[in-house]
N, C-alpha and C. Protein backbone atom coordinates (compact mmCIF):
# COMPACT_ATOMS: atom_id res chain seq x y z
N UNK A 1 -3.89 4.15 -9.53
CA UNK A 1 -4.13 4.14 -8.10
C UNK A 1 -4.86 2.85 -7.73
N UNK A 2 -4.66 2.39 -6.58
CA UNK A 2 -4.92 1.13 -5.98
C UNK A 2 -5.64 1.59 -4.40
N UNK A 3 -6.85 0.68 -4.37
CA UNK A 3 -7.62 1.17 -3.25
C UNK A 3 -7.47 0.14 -2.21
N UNK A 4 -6.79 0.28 -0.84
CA UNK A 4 -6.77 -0.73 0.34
C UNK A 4 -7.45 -0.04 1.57
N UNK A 5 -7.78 -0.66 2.31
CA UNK A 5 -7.99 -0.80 3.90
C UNK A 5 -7.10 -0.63 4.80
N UNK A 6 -6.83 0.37 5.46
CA UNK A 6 -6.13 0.28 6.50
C UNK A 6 -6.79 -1.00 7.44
N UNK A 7 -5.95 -1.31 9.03
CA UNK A 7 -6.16 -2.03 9.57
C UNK A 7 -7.67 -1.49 10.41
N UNK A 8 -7.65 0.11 10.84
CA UNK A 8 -8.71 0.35 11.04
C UNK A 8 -10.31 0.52 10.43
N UNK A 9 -9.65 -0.23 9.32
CA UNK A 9 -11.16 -0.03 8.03
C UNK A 9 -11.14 0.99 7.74
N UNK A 10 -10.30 2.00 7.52
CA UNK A 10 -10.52 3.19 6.80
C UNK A 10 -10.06 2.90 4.96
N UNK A 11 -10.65 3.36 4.44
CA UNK A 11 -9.70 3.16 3.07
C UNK A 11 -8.94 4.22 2.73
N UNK A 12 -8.07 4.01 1.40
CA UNK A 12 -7.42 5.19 1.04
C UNK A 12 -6.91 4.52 -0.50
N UNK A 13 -6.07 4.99 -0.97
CA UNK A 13 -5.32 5.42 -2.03
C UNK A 13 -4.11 4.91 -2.29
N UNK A 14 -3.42 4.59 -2.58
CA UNK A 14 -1.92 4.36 -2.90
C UNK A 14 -1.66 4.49 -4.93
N UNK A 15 -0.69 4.69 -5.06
CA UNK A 15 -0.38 5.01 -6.30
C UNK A 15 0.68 4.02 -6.50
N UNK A 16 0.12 3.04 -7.35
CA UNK A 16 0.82 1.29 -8.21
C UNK A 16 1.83 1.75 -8.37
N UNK A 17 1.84 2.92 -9.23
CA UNK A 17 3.68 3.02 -9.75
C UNK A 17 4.74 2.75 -8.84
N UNK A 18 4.21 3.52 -7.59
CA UNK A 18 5.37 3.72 -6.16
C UNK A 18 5.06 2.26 -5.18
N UNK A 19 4.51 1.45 -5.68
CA UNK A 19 4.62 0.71 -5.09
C UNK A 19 5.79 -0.62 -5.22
N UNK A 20 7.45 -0.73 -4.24
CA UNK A 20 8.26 -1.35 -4.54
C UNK A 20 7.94 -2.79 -4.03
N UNK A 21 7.28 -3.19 -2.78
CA UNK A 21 7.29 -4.23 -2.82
C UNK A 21 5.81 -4.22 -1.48
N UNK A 22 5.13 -5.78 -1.50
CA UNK A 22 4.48 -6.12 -1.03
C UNK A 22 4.47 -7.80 -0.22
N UNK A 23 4.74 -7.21 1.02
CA UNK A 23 5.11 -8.57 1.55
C UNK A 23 3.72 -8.76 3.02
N UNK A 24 3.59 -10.26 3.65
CA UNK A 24 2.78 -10.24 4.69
C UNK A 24 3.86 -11.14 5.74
N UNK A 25 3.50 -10.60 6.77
CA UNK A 25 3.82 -10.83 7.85
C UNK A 25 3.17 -10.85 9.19
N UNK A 26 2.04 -11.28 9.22
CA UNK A 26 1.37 -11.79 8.62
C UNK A 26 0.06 -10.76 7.85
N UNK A 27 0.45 -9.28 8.14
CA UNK A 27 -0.54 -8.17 7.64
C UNK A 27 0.42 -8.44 6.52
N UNK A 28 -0.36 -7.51 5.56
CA UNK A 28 0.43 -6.91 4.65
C UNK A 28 1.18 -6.05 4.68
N UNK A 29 2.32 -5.95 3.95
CA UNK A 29 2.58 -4.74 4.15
C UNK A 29 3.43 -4.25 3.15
N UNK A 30 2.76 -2.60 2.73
CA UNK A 30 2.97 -2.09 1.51
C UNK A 30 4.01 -0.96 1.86
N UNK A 31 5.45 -1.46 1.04
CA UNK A 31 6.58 -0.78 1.41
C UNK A 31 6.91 -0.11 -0.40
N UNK A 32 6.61 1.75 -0.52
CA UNK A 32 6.60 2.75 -1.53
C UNK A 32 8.23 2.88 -2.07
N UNK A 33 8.56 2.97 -3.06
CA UNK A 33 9.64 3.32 -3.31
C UNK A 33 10.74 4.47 -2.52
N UNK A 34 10.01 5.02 -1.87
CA UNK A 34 10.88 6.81 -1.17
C UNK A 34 10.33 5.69 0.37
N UNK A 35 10.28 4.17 0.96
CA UNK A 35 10.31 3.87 2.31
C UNK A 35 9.55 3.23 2.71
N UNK A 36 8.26 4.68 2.75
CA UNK A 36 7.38 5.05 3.48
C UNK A 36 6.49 3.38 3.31
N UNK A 37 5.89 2.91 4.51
CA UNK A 37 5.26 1.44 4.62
C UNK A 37 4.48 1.54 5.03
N UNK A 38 3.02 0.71 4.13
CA UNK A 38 1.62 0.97 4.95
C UNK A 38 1.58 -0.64 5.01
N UNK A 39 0.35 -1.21 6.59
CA UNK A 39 0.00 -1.86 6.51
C UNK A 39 -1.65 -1.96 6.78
N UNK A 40 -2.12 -2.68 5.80
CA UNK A 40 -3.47 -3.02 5.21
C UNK A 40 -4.47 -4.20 5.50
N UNK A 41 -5.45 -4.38 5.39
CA UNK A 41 -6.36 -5.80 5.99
C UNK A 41 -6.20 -6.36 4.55
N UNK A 42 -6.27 -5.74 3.20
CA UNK A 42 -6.12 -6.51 2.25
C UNK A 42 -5.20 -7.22 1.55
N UNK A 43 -5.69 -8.85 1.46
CA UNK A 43 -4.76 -9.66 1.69
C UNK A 43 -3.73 -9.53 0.23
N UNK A 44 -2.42 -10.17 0.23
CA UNK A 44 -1.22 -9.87 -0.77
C UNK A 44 -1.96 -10.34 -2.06
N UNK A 45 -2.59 -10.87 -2.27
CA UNK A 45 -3.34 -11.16 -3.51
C UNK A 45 -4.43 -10.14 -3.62
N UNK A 46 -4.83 -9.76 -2.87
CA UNK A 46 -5.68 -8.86 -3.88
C UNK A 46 -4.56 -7.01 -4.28
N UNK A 47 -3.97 -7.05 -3.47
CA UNK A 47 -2.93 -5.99 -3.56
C UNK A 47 -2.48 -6.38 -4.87
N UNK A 48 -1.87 -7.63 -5.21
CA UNK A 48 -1.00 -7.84 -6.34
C UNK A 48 -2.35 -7.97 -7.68
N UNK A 49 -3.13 -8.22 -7.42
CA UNK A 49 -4.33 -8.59 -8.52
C UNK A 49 -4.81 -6.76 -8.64
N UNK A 50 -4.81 -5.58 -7.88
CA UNK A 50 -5.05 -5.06 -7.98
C UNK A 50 -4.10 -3.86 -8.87
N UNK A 51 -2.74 -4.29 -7.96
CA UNK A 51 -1.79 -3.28 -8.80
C UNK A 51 -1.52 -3.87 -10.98
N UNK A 52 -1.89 -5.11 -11.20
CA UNK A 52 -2.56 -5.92 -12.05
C UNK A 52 -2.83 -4.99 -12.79
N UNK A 53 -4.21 -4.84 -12.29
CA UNK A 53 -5.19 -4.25 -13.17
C UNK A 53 -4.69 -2.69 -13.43
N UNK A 54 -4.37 -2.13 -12.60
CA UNK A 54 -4.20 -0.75 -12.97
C UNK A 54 -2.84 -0.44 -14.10
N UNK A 55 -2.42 -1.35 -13.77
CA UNK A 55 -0.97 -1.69 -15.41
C UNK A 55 -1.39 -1.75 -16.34
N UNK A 56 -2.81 -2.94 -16.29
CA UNK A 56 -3.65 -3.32 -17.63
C UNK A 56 -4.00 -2.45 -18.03
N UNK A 57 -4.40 -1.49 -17.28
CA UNK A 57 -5.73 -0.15 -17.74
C UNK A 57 -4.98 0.77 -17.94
N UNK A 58 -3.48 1.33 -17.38
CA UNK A 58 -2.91 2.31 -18.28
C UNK A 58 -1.90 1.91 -19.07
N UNK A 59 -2.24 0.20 -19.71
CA UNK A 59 -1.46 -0.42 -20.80
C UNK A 59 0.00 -0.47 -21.25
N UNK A 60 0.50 -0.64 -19.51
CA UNK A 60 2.17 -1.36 -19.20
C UNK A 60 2.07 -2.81 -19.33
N UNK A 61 1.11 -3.43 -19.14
CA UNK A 61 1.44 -5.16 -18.97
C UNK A 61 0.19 -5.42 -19.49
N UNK A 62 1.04 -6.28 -20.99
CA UNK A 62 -0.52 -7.20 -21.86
C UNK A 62 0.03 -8.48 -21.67
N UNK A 63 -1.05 -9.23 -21.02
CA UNK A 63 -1.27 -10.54 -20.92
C UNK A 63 -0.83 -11.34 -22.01
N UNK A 64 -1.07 -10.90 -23.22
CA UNK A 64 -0.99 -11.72 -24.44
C UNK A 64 0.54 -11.80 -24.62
N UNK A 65 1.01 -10.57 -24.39
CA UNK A 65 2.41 -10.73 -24.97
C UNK A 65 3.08 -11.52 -24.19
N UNK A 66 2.99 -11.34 -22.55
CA UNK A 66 3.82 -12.24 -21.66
C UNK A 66 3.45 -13.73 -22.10
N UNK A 67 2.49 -14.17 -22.59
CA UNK A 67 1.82 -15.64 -22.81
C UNK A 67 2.60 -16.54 -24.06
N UNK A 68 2.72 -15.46 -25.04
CA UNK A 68 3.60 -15.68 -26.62
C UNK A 68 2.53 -16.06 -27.17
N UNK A 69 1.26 -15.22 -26.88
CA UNK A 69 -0.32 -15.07 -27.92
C UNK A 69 -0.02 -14.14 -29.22
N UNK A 70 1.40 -13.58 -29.24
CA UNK A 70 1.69 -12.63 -30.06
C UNK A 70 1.27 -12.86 -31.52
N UNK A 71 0.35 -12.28 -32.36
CA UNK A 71 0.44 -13.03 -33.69
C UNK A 71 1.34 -12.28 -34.36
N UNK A 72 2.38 -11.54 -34.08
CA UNK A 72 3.19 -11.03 -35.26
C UNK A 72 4.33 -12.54 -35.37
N UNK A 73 3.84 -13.46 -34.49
CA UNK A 73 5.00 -14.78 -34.36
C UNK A 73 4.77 -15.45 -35.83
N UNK A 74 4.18 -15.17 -36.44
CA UNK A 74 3.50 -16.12 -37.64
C UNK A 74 4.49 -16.56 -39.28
């Protein structure tokens, strides 16, 4: 889960997995796999730095491997 701002400063929730794409115009705006589109005060970088981290932490995307830090290369 990924935490944003609505435009009214409220926060909430969204769930990374369902998230298909993230575009600004000049808000953001967070469009879910099943449509449904929120738009947010937080800017496309921290959305994308955020959905990031929550990959890192339930260990879909290692940095090392995308880099070719791999040591099984040896």
């Amino acid at each position: 889960m990924i935490q944003v701002r609505r435009l009214n400063g409220k926060e909430f929730m969204i769930n990374a997995i369902y998230v298909e794409t993230v575009e600004a115009f000049p808000d953001t705006t967070i469009t879910l796999t099943n449509g449904k589109k929120y738009i947010v005060r937080n800017s496309m970088e921290e959305v994308q730095e955020q959905i990031r981290s929550f990959y890192r932490s339930i260990h879909v995307l290692n940095l090392s491997q995308l880099k070719g830090d791999d040591d099984d290369e040896e």
